[in-house]
Protein backbone atom coordinates (compact mmCIF):
# COMPACT_ATOMS: atom_id res chain seq x y z
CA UNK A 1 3.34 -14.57 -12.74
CA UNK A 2 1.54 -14.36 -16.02
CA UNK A 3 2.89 -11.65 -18.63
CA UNK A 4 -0.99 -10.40 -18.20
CA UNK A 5 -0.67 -10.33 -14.50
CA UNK A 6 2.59 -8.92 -14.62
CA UNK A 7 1.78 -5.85 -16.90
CA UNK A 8 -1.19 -5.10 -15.06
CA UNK A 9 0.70 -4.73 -11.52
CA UNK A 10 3.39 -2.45 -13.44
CA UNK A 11 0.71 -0.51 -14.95
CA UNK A 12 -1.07 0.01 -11.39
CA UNK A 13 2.58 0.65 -9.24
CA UNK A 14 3.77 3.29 -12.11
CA UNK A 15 0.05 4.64 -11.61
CA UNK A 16 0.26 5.07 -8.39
CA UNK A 17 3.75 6.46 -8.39
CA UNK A 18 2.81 9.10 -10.45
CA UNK A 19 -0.40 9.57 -8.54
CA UNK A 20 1.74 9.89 -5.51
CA UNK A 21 3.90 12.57 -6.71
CA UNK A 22 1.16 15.08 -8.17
CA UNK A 23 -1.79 14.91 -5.63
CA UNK A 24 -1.45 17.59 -3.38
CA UNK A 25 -2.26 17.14 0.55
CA UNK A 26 -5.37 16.46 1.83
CA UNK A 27 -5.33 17.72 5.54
CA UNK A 28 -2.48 19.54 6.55
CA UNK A 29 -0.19 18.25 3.64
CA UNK A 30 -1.20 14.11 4.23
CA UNK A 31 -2.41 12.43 1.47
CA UNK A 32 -2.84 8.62 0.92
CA UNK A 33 0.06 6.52 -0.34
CA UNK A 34 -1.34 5.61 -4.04
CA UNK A 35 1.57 3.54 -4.66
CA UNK A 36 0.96 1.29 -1.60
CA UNK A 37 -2.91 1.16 -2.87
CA UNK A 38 -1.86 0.58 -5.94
CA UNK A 39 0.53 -2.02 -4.65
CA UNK A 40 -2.69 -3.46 -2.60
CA UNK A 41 -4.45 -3.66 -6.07
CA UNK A 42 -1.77 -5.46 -7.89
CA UNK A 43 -1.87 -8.14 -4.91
CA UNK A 44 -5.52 -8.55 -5.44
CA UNK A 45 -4.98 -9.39 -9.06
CA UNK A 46 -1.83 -11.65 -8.57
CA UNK A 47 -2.38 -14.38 -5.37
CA UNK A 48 0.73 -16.14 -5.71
CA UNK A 49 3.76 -15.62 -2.95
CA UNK A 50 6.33 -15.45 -5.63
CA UNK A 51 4.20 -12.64 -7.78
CA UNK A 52 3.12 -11.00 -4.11
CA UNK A 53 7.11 -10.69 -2.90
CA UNK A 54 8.41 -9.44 -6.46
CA UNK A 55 5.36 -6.87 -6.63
CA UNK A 56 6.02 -5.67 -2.59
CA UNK A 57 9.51 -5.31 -4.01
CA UNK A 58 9.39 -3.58 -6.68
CA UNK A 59 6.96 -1.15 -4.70
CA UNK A 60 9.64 -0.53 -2.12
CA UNK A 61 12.14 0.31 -4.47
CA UNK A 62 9.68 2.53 -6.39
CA UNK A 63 9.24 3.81 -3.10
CA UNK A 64 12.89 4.50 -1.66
CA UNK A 65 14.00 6.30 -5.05
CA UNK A 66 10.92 8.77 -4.32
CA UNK A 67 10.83 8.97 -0.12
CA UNK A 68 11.65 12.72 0.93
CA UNK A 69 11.92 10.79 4.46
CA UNK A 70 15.89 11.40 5.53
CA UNK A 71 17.63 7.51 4.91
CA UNK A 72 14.00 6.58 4.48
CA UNK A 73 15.32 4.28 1.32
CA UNK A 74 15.57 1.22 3.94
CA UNK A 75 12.67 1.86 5.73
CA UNK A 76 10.75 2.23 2.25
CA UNK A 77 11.82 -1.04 0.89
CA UNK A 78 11.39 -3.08 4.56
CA UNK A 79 7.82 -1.30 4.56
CA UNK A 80 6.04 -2.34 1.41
CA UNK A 81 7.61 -5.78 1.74
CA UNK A 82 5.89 -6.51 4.98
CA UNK A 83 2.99 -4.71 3.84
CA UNK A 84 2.72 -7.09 0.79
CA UNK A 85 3.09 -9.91 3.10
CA UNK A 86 0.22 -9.13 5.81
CA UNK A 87 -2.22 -7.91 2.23
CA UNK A 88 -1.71 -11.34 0.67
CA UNK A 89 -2.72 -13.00 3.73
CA UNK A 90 -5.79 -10.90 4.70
CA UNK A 91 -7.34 -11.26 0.73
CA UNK A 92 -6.57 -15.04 1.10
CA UNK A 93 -8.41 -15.58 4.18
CA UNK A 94 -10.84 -13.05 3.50
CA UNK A 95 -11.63 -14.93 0.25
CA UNK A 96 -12.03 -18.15 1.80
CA UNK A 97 -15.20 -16.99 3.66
CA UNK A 98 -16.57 -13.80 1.26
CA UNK A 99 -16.23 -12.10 -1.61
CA UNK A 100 -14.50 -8.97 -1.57
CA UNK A 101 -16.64 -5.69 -1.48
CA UNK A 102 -16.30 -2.30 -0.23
CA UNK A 103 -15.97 -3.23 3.68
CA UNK A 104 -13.39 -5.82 3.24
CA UNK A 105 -11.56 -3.44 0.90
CA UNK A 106 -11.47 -0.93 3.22
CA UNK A 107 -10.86 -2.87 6.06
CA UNK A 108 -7.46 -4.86 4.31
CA UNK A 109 -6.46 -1.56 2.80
CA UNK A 110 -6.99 0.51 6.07
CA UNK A 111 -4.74 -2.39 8.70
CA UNK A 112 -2.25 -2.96 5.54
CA UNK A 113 -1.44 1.24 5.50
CA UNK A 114 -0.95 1.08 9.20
CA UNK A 115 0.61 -2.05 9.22
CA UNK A 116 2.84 -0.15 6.49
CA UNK A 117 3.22 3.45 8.60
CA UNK A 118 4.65 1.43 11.60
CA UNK A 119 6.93 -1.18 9.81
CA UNK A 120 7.87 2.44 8.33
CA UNK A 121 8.49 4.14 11.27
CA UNK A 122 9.92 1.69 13.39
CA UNK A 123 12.37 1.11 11.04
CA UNK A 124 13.38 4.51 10.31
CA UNK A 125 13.81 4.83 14.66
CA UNK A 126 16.09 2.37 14.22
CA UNK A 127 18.54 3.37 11.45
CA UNK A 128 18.27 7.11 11.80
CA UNK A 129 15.86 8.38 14.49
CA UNK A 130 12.86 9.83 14.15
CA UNK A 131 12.92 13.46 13.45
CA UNK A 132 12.82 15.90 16.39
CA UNK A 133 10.00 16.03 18.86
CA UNK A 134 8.44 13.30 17.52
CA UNK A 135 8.01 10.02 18.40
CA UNK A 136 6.76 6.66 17.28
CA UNK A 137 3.10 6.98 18.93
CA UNK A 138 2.46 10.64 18.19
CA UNK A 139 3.48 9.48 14.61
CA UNK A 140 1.63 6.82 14.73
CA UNK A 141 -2.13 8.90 15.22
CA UNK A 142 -1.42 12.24 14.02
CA UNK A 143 0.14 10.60 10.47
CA UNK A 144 -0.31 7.03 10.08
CA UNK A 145 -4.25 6.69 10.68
CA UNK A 146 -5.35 9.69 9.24
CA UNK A 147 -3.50 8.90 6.28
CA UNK A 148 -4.86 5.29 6.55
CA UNK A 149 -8.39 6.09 6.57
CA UNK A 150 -7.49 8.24 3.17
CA UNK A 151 -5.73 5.12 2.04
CA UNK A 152 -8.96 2.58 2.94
CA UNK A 153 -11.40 5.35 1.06
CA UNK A 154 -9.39 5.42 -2.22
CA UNK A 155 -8.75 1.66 -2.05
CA UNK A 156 -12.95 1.48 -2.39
CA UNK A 157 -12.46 3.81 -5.34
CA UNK A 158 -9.94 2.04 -7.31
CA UNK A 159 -11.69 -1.21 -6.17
CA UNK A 160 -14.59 -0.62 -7.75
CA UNK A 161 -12.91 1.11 -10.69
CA UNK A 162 -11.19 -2.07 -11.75
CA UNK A 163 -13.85 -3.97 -10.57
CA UNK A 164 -16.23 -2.29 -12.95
CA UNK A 165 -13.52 -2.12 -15.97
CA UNK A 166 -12.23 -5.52 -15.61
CA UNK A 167 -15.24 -7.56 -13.55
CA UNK A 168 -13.76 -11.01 -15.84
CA UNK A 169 -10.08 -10.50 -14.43
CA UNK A 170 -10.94 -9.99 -10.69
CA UNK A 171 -13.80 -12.75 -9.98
CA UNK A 172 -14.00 -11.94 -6.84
């Protein structure tokens, strides 16, 4: 990972940490997760495994020291790993046939937030249950996609922001 690379995707993942932690809920408290966006960003600008894996980890870490989620700090970490994994391997194929725009974008931020929610979830039914009356599936479309479609909307946003700011870095 270049030390150019490398700042940027600390500089985006502390963004949307902070981001994260001061917007207030959209519908009925649910916001998008800026710091998986941002972590969606960051994977945009860096297509290497080794850069991809560090960056997905660093964002789950990020993540479990800021989850309000009871032992969610396992589930956090698991989550944006995966997550990372499945984004690097949509933008590669997606970049073999088109450029990315504001479909693609959505589409790769939109599956890689539920992909997230459910790697999430699952996890967190595994090591400490889910928390009472819910379950996976109700989750699932009452959080996870509503929150998704949030997350696919502001990954257009901050798409075309950096897109716009930086058009030499991304070349896409």
């Amino acid at each position: 990972m270049k030390t150019k690379n490398l700042t940027i995707a600390a500089v985006l993942l502390a963004l949307g940490s902070i981001l994260h932690m001061i917007v207030p809920g959209i519908i009925n408290g649910m916001k998008p997760d800026f710091l998986l966006l941002m972590m969606f960003i960051s994977i945009l600008f860096n297509l290497e495994i080794r850069s991809v894996f560090t960056i997905g980890f660093v964002a789950g870490i990020i993540a479990a020291m800021t989850t309000t989620f009871p032992f969610g700090q396992i589930p956090s970490i698991l989550d944006k790993l995966g997550s990372s994994l499945l984004v690097y391997v949509m933008f590669n194929l997606a970049l073999k046939k088109y450029k990315i725009n504001n479909i693609i974008m959505f589409i790769i931020c939109f599956l890689g937030s539920i992909f997230s929610g459910f790697i999430f979830l699952y996890s967190a039914l595994i090591i400490s249950g889910l928390p009472e009356g819910a379950t996976l599936s109700l989750l699932m479309v009452l959080v996870v996609f509503p929150t998704s479609l949030f997350t696919g909307v502001f990954g257009i946003i901050f798409y075309n922001i950096m897109n716009f700011t930086n058009k030499k870095h991304l070349m896409v």
